[in-house]
Protein backbone atom coordinates (compact mmCIF):
# COMPACT_ATOMS: atom_id res chain seq x y z
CA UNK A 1 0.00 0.00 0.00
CA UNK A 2 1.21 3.70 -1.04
CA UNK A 3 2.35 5.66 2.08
CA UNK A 4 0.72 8.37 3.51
CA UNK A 5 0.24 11.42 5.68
CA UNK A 6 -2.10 13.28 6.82
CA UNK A 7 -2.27 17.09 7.68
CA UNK A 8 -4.29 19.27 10.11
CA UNK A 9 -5.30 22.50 10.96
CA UNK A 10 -6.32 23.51 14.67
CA UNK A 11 -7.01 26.85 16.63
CA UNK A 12 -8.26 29.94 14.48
CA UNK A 13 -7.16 30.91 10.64
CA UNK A 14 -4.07 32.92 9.80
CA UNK A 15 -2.68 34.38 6.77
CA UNK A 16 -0.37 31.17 4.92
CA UNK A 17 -2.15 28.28 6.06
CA UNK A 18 -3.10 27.31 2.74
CA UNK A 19 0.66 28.19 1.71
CA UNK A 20 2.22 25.10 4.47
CA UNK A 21 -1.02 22.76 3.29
CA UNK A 22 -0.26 23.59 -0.49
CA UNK A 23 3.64 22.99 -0.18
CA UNK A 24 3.75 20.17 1.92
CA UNK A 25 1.49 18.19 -0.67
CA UNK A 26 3.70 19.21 -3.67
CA UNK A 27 6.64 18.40 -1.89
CA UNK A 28 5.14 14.74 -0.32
CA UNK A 29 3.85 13.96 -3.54
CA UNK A 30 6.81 14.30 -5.71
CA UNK A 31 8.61 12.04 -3.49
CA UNK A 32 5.80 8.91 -3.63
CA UNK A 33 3.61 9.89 -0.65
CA UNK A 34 -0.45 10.26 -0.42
CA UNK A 35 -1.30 13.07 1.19
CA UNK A 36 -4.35 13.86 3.04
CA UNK A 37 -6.40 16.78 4.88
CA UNK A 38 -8.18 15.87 7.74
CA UNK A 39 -11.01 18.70 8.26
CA UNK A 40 -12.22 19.64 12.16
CA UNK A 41 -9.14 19.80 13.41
CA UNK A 42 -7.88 17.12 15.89
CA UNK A 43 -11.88 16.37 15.87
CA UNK A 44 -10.66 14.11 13.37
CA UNK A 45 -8.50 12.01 14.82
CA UNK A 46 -10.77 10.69 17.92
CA UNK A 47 -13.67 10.27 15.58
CA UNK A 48 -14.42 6.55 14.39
CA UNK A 49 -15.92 8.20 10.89
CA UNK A 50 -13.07 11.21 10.21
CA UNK A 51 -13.91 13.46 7.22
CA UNK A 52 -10.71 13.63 5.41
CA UNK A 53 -9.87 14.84 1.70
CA UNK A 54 -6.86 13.43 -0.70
CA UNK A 55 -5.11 16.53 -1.70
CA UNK A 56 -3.35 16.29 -5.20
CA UNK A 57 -1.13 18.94 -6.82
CA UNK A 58 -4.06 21.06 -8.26
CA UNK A 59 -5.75 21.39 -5.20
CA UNK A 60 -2.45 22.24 -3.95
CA UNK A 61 -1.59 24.71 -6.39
CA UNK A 62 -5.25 26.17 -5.92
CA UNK A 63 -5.24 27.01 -2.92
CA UNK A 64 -1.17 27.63 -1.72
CA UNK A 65 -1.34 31.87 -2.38
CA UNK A 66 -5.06 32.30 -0.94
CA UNK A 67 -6.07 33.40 2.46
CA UNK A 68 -8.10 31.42 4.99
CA UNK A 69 -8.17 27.59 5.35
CA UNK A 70 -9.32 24.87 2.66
CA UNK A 71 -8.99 22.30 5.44
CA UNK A 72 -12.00 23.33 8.28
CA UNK A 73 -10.21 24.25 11.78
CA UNK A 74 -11.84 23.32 15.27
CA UNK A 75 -10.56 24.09 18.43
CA UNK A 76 -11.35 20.61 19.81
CA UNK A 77 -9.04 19.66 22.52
CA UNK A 78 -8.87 15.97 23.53
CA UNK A 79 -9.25 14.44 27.03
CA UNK A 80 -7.71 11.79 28.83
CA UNK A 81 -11.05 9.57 28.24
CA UNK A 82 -10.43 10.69 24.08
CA UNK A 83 -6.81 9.38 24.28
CA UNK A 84 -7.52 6.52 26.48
CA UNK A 85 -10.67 5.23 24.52
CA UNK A 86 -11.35 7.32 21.53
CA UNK A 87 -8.05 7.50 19.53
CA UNK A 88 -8.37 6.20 15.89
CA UNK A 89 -5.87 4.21 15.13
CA UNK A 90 -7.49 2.12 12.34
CA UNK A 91 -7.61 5.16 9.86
CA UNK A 92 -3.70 5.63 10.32
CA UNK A 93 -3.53 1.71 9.86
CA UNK A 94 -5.81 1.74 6.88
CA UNK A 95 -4.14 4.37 5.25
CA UNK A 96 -1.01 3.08 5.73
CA UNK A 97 -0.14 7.04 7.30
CA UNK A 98 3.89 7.48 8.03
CA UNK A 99 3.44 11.05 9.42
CA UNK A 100 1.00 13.53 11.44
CA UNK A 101 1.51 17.14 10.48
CA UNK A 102 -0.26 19.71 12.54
CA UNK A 103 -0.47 23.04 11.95
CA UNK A 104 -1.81 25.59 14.92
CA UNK A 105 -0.80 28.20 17.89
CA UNK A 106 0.25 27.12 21.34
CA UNK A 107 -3.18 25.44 22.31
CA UNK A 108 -2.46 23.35 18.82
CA UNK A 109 0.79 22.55 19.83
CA UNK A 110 0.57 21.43 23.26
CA UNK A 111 -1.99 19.13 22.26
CA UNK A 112 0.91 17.80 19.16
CA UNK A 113 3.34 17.46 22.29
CA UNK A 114 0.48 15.44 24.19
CA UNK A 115 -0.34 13.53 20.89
CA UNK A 116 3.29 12.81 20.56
CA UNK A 117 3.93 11.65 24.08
CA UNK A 118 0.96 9.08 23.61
CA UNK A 119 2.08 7.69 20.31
CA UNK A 120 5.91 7.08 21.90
CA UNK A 121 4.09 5.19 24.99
CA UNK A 122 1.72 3.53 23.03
CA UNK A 123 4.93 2.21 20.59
CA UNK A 124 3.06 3.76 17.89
CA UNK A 125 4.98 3.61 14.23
CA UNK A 126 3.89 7.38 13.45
CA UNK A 127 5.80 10.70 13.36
CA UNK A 128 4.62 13.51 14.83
CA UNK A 129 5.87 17.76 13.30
CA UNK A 130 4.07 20.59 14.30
CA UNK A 131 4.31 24.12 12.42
CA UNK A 132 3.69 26.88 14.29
CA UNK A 133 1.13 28.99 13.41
CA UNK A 134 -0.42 32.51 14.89
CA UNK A 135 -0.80 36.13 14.17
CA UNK A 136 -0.29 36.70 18.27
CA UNK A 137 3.46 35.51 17.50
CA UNK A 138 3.39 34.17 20.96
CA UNK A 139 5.07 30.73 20.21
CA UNK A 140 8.82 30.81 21.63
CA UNK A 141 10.41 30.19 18.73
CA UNK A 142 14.58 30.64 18.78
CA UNK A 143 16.38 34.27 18.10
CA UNK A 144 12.33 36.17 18.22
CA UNK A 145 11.45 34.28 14.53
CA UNK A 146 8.12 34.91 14.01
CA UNK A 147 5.51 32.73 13.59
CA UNK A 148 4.07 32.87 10.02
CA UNK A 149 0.90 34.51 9.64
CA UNK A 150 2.10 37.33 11.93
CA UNK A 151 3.75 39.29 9.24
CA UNK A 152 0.92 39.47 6.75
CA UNK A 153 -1.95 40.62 10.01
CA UNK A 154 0.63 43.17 11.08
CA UNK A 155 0.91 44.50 7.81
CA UNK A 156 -2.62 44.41 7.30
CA UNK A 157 -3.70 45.44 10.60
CA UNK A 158 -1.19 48.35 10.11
CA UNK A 159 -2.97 49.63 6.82
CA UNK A 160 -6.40 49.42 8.55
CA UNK A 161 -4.53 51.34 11.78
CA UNK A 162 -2.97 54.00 9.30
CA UNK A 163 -6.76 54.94 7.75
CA UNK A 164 -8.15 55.17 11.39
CA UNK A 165 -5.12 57.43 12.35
CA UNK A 166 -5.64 59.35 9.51
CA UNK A 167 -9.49 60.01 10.32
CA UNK A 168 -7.88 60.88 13.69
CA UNK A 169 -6.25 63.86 12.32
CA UNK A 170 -8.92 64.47 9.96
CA UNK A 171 -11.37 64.77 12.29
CA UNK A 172 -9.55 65.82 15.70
CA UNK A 173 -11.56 62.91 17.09
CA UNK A 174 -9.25 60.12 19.31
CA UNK A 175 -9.87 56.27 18.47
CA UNK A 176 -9.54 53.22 21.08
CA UNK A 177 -8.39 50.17 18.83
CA UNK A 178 -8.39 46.73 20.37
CA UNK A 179 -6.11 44.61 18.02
CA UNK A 180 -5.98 40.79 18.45
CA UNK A 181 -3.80 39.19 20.81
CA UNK A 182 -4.59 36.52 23.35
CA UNK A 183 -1.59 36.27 25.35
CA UNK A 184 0.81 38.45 24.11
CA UNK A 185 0.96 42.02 22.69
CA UNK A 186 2.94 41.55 19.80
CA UNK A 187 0.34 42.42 17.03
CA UNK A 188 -1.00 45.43 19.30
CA UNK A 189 2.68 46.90 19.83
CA UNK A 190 3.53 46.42 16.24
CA UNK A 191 0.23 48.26 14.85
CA UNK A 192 1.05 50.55 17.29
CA UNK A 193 4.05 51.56 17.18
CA UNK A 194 4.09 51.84 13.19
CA UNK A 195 1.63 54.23 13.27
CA UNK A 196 3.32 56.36 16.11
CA UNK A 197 -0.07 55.87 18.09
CA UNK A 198 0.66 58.48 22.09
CA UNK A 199 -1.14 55.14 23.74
CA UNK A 200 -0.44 51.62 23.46
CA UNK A 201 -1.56 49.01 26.05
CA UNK A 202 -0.20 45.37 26.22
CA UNK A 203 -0.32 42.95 29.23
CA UNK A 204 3.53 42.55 29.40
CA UNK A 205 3.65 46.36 30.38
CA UNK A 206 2.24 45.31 33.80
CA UNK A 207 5.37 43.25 34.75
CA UNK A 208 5.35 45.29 38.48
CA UNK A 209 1.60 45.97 38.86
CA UNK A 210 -1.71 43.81 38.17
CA UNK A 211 -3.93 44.13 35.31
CA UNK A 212 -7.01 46.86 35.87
CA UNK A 213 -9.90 48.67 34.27
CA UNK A 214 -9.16 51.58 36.10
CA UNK A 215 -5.42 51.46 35.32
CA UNK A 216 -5.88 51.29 31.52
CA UNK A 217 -8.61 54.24 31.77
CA UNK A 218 -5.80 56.51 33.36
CA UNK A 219 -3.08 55.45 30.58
CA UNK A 220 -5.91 56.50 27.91
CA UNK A 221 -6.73 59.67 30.13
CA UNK A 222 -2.76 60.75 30.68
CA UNK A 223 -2.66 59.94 26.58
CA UNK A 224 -5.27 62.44 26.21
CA UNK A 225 -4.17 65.46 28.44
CA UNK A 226 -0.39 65.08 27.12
CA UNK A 227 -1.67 65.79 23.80
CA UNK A 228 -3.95 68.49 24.62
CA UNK A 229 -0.91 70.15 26.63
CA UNK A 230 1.29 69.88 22.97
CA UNK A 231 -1.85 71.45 21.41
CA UNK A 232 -2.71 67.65 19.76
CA UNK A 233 -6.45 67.48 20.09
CA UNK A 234 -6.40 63.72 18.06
CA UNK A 235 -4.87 60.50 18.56
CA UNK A 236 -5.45 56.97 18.59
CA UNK A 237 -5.02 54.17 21.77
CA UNK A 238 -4.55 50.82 20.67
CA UNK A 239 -4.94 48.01 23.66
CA UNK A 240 -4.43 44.39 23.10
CA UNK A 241 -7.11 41.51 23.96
CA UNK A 242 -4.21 39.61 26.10
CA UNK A 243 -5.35 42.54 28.70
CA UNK A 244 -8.95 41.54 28.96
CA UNK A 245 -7.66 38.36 30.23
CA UNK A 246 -5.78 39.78 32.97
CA UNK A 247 -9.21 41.65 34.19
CA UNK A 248 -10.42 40.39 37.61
CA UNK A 249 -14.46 38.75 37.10
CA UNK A 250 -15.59 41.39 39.71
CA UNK A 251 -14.11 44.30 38.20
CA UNK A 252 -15.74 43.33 34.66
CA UNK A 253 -19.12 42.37 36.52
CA UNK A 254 -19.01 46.52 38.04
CA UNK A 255 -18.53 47.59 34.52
CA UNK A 256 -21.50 45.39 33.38
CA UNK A 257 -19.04 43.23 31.36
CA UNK A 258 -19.39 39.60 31.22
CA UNK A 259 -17.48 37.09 29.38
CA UNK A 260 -18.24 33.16 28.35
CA UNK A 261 -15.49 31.21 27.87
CA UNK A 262 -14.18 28.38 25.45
CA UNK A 263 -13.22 24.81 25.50
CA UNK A 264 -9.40 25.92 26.50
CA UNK A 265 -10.88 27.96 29.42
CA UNK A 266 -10.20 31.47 27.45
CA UNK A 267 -12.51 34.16 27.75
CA UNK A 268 -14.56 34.43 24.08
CA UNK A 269 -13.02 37.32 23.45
CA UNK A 270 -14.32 37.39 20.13
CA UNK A 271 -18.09 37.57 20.97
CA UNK A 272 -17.88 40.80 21.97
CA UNK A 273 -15.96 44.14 21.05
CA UNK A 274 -13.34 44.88 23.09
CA UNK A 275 -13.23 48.21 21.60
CA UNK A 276 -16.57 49.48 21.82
CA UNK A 277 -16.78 48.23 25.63
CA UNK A 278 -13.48 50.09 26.32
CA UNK A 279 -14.62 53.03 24.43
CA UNK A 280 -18.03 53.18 26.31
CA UNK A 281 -16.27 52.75 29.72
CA UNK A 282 -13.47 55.54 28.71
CA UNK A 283 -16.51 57.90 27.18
CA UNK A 284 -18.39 57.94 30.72
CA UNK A 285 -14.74 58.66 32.65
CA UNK A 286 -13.80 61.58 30.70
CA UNK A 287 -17.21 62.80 30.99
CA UNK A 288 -16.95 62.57 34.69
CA UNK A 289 -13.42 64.62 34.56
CA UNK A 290 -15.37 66.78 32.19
CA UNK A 291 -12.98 66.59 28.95
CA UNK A 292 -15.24 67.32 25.64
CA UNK A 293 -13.22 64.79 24.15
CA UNK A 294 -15.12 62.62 20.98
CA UNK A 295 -13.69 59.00 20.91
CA UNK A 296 -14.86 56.22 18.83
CA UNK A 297 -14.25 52.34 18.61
CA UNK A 298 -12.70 50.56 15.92
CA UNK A 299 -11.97 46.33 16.15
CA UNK A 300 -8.80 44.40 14.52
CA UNK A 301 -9.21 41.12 14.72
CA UNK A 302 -11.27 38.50 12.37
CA UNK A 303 -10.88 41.13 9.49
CA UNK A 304 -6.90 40.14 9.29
CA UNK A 305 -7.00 36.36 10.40
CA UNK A 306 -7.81 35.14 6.13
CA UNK A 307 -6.25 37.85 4.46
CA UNK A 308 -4.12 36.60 1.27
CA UNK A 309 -0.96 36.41 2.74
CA UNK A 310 1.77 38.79 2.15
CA UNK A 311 5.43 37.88 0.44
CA UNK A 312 6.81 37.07 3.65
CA UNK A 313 4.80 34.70 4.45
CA UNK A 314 4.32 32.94 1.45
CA UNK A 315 7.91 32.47 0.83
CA UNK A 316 8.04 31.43 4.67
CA UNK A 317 5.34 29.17 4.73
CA UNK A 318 6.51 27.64 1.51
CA UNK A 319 9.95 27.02 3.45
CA UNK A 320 8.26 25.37 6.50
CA UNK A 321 6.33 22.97 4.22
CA UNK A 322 9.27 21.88 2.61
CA UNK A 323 10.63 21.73 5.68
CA UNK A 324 8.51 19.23 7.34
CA UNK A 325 9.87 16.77 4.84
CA UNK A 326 13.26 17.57 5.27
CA UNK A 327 12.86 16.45 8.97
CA UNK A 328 10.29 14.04 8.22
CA UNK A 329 13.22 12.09 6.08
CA UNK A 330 15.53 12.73 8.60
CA UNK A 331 13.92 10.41 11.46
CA UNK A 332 12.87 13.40 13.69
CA UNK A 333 9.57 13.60 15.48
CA UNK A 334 7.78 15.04 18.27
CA UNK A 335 9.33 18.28 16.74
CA UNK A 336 8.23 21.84 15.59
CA UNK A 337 10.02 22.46 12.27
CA UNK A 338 11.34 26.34 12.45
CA UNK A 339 13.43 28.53 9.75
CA UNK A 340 16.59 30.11 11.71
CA UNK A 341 18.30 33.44 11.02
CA UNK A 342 20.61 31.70 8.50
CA UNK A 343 18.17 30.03 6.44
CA UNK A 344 18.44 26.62 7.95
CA UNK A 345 15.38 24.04 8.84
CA UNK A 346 15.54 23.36 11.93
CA UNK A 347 13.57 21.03 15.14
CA UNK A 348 12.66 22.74 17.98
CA UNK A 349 11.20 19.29 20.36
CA UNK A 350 7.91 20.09 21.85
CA UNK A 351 8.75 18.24 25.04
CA UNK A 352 11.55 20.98 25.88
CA UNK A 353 9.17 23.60 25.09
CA UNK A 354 6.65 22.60 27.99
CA UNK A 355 5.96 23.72 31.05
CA UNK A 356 6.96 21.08 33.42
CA UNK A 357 3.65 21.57 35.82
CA UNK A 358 1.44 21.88 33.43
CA UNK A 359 2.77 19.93 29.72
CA UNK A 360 1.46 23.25 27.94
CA UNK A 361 3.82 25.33 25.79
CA UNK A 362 3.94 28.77 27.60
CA UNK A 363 3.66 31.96 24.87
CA UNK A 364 6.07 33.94 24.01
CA UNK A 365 5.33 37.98 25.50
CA UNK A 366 7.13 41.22 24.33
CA UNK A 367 10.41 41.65 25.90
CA UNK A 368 9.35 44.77 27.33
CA UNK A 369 13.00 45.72 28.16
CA UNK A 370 14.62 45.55 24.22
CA UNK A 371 15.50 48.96 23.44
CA UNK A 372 13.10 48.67 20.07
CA UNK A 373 10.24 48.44 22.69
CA UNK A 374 12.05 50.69 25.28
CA UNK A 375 12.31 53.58 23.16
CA UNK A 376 8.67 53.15 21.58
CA UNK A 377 7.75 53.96 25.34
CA UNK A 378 9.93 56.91 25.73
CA UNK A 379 9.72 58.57 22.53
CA UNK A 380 6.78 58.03 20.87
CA UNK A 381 4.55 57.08 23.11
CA UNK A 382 2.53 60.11 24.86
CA UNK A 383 1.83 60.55 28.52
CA UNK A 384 2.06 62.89 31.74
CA UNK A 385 5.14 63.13 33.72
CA UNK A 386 6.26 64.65 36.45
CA UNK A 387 7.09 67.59 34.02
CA UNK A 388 3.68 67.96 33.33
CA UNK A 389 2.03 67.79 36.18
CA UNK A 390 1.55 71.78 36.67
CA UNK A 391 0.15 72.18 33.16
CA UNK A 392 -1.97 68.91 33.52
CA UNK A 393 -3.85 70.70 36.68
CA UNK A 394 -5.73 72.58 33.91
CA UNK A 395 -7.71 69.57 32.90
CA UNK A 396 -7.80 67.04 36.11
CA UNK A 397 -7.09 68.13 40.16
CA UNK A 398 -4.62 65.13 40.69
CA UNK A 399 -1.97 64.92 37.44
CA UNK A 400 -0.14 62.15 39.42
CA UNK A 401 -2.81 59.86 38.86
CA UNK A 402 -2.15 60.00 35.34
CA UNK A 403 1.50 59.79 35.46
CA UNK A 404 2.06 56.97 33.33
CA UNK A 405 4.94 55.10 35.16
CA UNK A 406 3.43 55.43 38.23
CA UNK A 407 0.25 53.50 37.02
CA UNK A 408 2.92 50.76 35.64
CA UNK A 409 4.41 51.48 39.14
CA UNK A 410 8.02 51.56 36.96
């Protein structure tokens, strides 16, 4: 019987999935393999009936440049009970499969390490590579390589940021921008910073304090009156999701927030806009310090997730597909295949990624102390200082509130 693989998708959609499905096929199927897509994710795999598609070179070539995913994701995470009872084994026997390729973010690859772990005890005769995928670049890859689909949403999610800013100065109105970002502020900072925003708010910047509503109002507010003392009467905040995590339940339930939450135990961040509830919550603040100040909402987030990706990432993605046979032919498993600075495929084993207490892969946050992200803070960032506090007393009685390291409690 020909030899196979199979390939997966897991977690949410990012720009070059298609691009690793596409050149992983061309690639296995040159060299004698049958190659399959398994759709629903890792549904798939603990399902006696998996729906699964033979991909040949012209679906490959269809869909390798385009956005989004031909193979349907899920964000079904296995239990014990799945693993111990549910596992299909017979479709990788009846298919004669050689190798499991998954493709997904850190819930997607801690559940490839777990998968991987149970196919070693079990004395299983399958391979295991993962290939990191997320626009939240929060996978800790080597040297700060990116993981693909983060290029092409930052670009993206810049453009969209760059109009907004532009209305901003247009209109002397101020904008609060929630960008995607789970865990880490990567894509926030980056939208951020390339559009010289005075405000940005990610949840590695409280490093010595703890994650609040109130806080992030007063970083918006000391954005506000620093402009207004430069004569600025626009401007744009831009706050990452990963914050909205960090939010105590009671603190959310006295703003008349309330969150559900999802199968990994995440708030469901996406059923609601982050934006529009910060902007609401900011509106009725500055109309309590009595600032006229006109601010309006504006979401990143599913509109940059299927985007066609950019250059970067096709070329990258195109590299990690061919990749995965490289090590595939090689002998190595239980791996996550990675591009290094020099150009060179590379393993990165899943087992040394996890966290010893908990077998999950911890994400990757902005190193908050690089000087790229240290002088974003002190130079183009805007905010009240001690400097300021005198000409701040025109607009609220207590400047030091709004003194922005003393919120971070830097």
């Amino acid at each position: 019987m020909q030899k196979s693989i199979v390939i997966l998708t897991g977690g949410g959609p990012a720009p070059g999935m298609n691009t690793v499905v596409g050149s992983i096929t061309k690639t296995f199927i040159s060299n004698g393999y049958r190659v399959l897509g398994l759709h629903g994710g890792y549904k798939g795999l603990f399902s006696p009936d998996p729906n699964y598609v033979e991909l040949d070179f012209f679906k490959a070539d269809d869909i390798f440049n385009r956005g989004g995913s031909y193979l349907v994701m899920s964000r079904f995470k296995p239990t014990q009970e799945d693993f111990d009872k549910n596992f299909n084994l017979k479709f990788f026997q009846d298919n004669n499969i050689q190798l499991l390729v998954t493709i997904g973010g850190d819930d997607t690859a801690s559940t490839a390490n777990r998968i991987a772990k149970f196919l070693k005890e079990k004395n299983f005769p399958i391979s295991n590579i993962h290939v990191p995928k997320t626009i939240d670049n929060d996978l800790p890859l080597p040297q700060n390589i990116p993981t693909f689909g983060y290029q092409s949403a930052k670009g993206e999610g810049s453009r969209i940021a760059a109009t907004v800013y532009e209305d901003a100065r247009t209109s002397h109105n101020w904008f609060v921008i929630s960008a995607m970002g789970r865990s880490a502020g990567h894509l926030a900072l980056a939208i951020g910073y390339t559009n010289h925003f005075p405000m940005i708010v990610i949840p590695e910047m409280f490093n010595k304090s703890d994650i609040s509503v109130e806080k992030i109002l007063n970083m918006a507010v000391s954005a506000i009156i620093k402009r207004k003392i430069l004569g600025i009467d626009y401007g744009a905040i831009i706050i990452s999701e990963g914050v909205f995590e960090g939010f105590s339940p009671e603190e959310l339930k006295n703003y008349g927030v309330r969150f559900s939450y999802d199968e990994h135990g995440h708030p469901e961040l996406g059923k609601i806009s982050k934006a529009q509830m910060f902007n609401d919550i900011l509106d009725v603040k500055l109309s309590q310090l009595g600032l006229k100040v006109k601010i309006r909402p504006v979401e990143i987030g599913y509109e940059i997730r299927c985007i066609t990706p950019h250059a970067y990432d096709l070329v990258y993605c195109t590299e990690l597909g061919m990749g995965v046979y490289k090590l595939f032919r090689q002998g190595i498993t239980g791996c996550m295949v990675y591009l290094d600075l020099n150009g060179n495929i590379k393993s990165l084993y899943l087992k040394d990624m996890q966290d010893p207490a908990t077998g999950k892969i911890p994400p990757r946050g902005v190193n908050i102390h690089q000087d790229k992200v240290n002088m974003i803070f002190k130079y183009i960032m805007h905010y009240i200082t001690p400097a300021d506090y005198e000409a701040a007393k025109k607009y609220v009685p207590d400047p030091e509130t709004y003194d922005f390291k003393k919120i971070l409690n830097w």
